[in-house]
Protein backbone atom coordinates (compact mmCIF):
# COMPACT_ATOMS: atom_id res chain seq x y z
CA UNK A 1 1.91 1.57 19.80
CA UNK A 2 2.60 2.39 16.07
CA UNK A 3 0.55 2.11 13.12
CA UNK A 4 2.13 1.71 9.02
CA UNK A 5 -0.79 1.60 6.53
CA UNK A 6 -0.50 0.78 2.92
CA UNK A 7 -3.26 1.69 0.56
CA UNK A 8 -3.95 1.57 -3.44
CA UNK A 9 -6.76 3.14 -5.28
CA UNK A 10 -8.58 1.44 -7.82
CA UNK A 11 -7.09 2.28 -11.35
CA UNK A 12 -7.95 0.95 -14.83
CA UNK A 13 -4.45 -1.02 -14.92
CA UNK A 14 -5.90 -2.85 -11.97
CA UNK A 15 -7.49 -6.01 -13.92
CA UNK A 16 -8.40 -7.83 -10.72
CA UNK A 17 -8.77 -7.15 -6.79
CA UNK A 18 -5.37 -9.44 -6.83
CA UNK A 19 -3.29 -6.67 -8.25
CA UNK A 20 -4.64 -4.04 -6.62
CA UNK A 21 -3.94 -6.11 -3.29
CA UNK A 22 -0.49 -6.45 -4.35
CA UNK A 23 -0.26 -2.64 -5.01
CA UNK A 24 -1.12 -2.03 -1.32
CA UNK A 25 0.78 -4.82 0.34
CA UNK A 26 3.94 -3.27 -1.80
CA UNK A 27 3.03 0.38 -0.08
CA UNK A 28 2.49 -1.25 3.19
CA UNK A 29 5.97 -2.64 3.45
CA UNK A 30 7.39 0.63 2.04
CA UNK A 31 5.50 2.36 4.95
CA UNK A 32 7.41 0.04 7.64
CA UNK A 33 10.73 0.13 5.90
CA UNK A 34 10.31 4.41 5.91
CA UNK A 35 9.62 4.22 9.51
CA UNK A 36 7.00 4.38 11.96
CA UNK A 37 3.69 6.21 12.46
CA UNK A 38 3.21 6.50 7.93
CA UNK A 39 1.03 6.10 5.35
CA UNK A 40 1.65 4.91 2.07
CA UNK A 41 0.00 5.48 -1.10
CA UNK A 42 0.41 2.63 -4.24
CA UNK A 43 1.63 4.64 -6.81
């Protein structure tokens, strides 16, 4: 079993939880493209 997280921290530019979800779901997928077993940060 593998794990790939995504995560985003709230920022100012983030105007609503919608972007901010987008910013992690965009780090998520980077995660699984990279590989197994990472962690992504939104940057």
């Amino acid at each position: 079993m593998t794990i790939s997280v995504g995560f985003a921290v709230h920022t100012e530019r983030d105007t609503t939880f919608d972007k901010m979800l987008h910013r992690a779901d965009q780090a998520l997928y980077a995660a699984k493209t990279g590989g197994r077993d990472r962690v992504e940060l939104a940057a």
